[in-house]
C-alpha atoms as a PDB file:
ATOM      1  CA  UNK A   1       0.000   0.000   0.000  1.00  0.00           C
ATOM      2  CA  UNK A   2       1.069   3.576  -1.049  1.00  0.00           C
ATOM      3  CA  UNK A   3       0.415   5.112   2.606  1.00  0.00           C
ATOM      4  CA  UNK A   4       0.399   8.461   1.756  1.00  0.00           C
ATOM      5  CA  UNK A   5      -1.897   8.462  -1.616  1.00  0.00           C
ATOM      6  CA  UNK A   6      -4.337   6.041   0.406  1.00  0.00           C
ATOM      7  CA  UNK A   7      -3.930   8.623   3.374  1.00  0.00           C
ATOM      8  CA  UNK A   8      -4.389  11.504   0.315  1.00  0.00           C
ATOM      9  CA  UNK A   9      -7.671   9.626  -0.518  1.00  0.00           C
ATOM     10  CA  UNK A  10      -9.166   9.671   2.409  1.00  0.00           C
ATOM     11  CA  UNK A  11     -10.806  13.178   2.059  1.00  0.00           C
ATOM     12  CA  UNK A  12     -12.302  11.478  -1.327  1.00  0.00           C
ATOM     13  CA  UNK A  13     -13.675   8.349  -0.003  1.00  0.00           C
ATOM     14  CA  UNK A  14     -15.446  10.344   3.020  1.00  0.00           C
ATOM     15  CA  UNK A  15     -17.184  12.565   0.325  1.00  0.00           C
ATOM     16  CA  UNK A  16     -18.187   9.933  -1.514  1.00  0.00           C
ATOM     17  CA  UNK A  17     -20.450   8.767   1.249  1.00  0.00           C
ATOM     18  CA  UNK A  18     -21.990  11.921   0.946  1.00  0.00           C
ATOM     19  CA  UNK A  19     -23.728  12.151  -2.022  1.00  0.00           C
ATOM     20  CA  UNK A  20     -27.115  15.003  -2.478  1.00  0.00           C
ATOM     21  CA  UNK A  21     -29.863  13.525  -1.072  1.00  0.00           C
ATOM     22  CA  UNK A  22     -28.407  10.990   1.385  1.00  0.00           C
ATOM     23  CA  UNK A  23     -29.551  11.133   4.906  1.00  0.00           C
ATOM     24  CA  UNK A  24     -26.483  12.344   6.912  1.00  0.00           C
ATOM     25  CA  UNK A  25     -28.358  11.530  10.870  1.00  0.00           C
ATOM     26  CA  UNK A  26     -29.536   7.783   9.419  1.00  0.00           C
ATOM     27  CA  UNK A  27     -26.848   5.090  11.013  1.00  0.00           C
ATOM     28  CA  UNK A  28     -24.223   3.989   8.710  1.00  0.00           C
ATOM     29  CA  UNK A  29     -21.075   1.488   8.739  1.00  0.00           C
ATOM     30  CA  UNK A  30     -20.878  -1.016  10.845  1.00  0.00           C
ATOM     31  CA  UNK A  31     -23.516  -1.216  13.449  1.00  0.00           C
ATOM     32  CA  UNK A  32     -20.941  -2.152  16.397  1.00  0.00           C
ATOM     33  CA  UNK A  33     -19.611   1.790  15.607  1.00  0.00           C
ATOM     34  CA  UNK A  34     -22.784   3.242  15.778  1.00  0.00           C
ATOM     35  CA  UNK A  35     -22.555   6.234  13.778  1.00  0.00           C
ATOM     36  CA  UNK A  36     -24.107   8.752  11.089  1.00  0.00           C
ATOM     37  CA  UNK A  37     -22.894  10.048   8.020  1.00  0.00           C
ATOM     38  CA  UNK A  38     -23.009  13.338  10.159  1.00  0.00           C
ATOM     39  CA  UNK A  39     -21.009  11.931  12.784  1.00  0.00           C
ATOM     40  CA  UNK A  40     -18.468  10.121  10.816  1.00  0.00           C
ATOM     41  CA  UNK A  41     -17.203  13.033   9.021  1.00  0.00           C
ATOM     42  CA  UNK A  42     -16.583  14.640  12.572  1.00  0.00           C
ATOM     43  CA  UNK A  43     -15.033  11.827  13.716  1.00  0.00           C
ATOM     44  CA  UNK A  44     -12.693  10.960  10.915  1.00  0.00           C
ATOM     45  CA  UNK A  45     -11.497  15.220  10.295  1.00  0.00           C
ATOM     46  CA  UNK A  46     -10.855  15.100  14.164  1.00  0.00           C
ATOM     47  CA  UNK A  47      -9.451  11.703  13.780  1.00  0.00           C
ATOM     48  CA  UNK A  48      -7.111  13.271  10.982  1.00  0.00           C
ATOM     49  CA  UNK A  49      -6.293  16.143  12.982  1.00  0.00           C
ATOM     50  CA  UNK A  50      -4.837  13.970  16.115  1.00  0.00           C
ATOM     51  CA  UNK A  51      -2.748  11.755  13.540  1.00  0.00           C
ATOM     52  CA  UNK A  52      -1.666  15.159  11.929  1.00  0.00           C
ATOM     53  CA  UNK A  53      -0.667  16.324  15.464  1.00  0.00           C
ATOM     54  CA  UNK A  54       1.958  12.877  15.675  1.00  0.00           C
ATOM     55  CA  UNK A  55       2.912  13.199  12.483  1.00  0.00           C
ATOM     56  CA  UNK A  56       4.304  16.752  12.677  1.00  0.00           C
ATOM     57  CA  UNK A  57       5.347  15.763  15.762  1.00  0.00           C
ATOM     58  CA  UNK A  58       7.324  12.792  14.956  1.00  0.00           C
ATOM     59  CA  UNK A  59       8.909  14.719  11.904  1.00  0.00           C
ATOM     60  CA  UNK A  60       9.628  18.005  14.094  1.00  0.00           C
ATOM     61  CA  UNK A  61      11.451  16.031  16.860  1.00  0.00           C
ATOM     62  CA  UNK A  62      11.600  12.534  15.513  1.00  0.00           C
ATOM     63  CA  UNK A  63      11.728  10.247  18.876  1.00  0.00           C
ATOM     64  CA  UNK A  64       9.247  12.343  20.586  1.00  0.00           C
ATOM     65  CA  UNK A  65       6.660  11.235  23.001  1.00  0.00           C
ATOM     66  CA  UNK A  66       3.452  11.999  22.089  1.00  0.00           C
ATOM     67  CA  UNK A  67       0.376  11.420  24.805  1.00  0.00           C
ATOM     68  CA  UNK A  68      -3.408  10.731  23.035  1.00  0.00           C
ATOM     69  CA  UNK A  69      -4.515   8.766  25.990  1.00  0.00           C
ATOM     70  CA  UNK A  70      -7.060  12.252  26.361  1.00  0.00           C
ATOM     71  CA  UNK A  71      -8.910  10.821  23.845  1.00  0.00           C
ATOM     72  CA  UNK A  72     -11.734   8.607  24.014  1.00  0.00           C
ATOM     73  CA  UNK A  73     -14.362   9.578  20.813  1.00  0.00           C
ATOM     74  CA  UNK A  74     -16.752   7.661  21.268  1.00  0.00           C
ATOM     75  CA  UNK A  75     -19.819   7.913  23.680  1.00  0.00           C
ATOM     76  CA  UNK A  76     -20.151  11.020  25.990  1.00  0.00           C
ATOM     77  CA  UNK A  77     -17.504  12.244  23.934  1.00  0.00           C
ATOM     78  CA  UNK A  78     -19.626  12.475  20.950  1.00  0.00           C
ATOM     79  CA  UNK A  79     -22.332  14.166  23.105  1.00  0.00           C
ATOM     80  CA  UNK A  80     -20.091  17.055  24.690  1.00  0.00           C
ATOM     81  CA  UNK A  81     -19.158  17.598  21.236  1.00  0.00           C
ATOM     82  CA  UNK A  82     -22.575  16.809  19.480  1.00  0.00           C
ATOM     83  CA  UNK A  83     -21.379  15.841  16.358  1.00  0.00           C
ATOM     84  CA  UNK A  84     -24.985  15.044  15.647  1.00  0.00           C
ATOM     85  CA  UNK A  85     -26.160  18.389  14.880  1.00  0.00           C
ATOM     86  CA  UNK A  86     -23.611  19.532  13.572  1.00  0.00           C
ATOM     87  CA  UNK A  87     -23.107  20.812   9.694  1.00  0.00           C
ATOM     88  CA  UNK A  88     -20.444  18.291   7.786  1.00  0.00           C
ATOM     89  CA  UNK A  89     -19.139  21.106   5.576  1.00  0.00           C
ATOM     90  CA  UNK A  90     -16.144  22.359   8.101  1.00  0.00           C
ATOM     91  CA  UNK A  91     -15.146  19.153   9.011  1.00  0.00           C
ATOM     92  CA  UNK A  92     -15.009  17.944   5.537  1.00  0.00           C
ATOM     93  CA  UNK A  93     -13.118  20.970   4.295  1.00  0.00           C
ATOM     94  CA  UNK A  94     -10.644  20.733   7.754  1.00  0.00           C
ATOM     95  CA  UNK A  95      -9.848  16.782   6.318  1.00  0.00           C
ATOM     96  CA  UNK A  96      -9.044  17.803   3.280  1.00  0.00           C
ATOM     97  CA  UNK A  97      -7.113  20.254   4.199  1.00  0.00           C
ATOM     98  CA  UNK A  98      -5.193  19.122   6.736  1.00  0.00           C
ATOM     99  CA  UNK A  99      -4.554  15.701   4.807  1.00  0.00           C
ATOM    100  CA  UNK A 100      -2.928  17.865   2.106  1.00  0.00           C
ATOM    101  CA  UNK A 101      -0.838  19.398   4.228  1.00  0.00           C
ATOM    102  CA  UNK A 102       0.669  16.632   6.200  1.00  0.00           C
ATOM    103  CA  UNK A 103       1.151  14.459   2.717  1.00  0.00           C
ATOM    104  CA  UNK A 104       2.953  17.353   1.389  1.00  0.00           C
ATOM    105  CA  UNK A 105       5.140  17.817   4.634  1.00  0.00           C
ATOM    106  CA  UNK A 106       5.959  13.863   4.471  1.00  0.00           C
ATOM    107  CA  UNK A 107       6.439  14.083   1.106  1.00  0.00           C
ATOM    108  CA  UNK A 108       9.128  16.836   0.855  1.00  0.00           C
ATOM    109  CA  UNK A 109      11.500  14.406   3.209  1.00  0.00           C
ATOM    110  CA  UNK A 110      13.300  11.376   1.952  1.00  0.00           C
ATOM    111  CA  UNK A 111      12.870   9.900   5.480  1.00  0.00           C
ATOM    112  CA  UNK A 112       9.732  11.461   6.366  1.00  0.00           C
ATOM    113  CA  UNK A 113       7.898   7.860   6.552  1.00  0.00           C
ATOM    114  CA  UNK A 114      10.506   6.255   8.381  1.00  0.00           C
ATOM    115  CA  UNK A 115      10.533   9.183  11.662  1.00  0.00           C
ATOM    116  CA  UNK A 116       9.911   7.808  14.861  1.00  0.00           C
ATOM    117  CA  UNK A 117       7.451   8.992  17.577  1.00  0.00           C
ATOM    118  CA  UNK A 118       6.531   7.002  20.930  1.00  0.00           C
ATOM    119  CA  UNK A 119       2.913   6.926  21.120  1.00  0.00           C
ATOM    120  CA  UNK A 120       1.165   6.897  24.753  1.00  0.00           C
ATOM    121  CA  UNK A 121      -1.900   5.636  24.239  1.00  0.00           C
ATOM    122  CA  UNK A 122      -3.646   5.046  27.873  1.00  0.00           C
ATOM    123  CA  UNK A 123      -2.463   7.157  30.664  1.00  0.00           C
ATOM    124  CA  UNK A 124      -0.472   4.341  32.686  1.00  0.00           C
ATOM    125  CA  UNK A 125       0.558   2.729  29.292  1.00  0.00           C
ATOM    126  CA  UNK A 126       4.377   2.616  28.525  1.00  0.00           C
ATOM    127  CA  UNK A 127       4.840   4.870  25.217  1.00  0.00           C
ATOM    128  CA  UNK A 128       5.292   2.307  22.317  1.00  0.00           C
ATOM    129  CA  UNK A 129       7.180   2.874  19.139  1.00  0.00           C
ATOM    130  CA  UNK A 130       5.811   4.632  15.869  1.00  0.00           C
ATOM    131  CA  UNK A 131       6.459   5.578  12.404  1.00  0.00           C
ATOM    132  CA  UNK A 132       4.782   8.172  10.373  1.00  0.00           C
ATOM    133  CA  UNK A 133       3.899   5.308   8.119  1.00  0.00           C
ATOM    134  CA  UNK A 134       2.354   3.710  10.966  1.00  0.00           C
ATOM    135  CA  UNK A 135       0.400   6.809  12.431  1.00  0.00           C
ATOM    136  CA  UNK A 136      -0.837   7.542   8.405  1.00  0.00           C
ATOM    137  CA  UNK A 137      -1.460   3.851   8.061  1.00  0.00           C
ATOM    138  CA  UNK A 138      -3.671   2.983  11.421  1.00  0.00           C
ATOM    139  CA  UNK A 139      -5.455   6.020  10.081  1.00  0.00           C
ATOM    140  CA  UNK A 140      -6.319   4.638   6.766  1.00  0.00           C
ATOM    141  CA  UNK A 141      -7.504   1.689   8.522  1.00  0.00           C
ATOM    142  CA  UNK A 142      -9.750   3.299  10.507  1.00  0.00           C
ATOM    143  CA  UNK A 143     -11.501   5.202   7.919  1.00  0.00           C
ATOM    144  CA  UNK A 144     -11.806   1.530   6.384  1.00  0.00           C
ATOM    145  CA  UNK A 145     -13.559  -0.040   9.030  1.00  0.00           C
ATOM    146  CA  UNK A 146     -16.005   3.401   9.200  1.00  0.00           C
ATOM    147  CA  UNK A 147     -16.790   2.609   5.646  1.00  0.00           C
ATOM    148  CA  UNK A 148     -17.247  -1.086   5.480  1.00  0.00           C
ATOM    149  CA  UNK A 149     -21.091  -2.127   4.790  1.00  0.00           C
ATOM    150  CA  UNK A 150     -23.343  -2.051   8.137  1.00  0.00           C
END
């Protein structure tokens, strides 16, 4: 797999979800997820933004530690942040965005795939080892399992 077009594509293969006259608060993907159309857009641009937030970091000050253990997005979460009534049009335009930006950064460094960040991802966990290509990669997973049929 090409990480970075697939993590390029990702913008492309959330829109395509959201086609004119599709109902954004009906549930969709996998029912274990339990999300909207609405809420998946939020989820994956914020998603985007964390894995961003490595990635920089890990090419800024490769070997950094980097703590996400803050974030749990599902559940009361999704209600403090009420993704549900929420317009998509932001978010979408934020993952695009912000997608761009990071493939370009990786993409302008011979090594940039191959930097190193420790990830932290409960609060009592030990940090465990990361590569870009790994942050960008768990990421296009994700949106893969969002879009997988219900």
């Amino acid at each position: 797999m090409d990480v970075v077009a697939a993590w390029k594509e990702i913008p492309e293969r959330i829109g395509a979800v959201l086609h004119d006259g599709v109902d954004l608060d009906a549930p969709f993907g996998p029912e274990r997820l339990g999300v909207t159309r609405r809420q998946l857009v939020h989820h994956v641009a914020e998603a985007n933004v964390v894995a961003a937030s490595i990635v920089i970091a890990a090419l800024g000050k490769p070997g950094s530690t980097y703590d996400w253990s803050w974030m749990m997005p599902f559940g009361p979460w999704l209600e403090r942040l009420d993704y549900a009534h929420r317009p998509i049009e932001p978010a979408w335009h934020l993952l695009a965005s912000i997608n761009a930006y990071v493939a370009a950064l990786v993409e302008a460094l011979p090594d940039g795939l191959d930097r190193v960040v420790f990830l932290r991802d409960s609060p009592d966990a030990e940090p465990r080892r990361a590569t870009v290509a790994d942050v960008l990669r768990q990421e296009v997973e994700h949106v893969e399992e969002h879009l997988q049929p219900g």
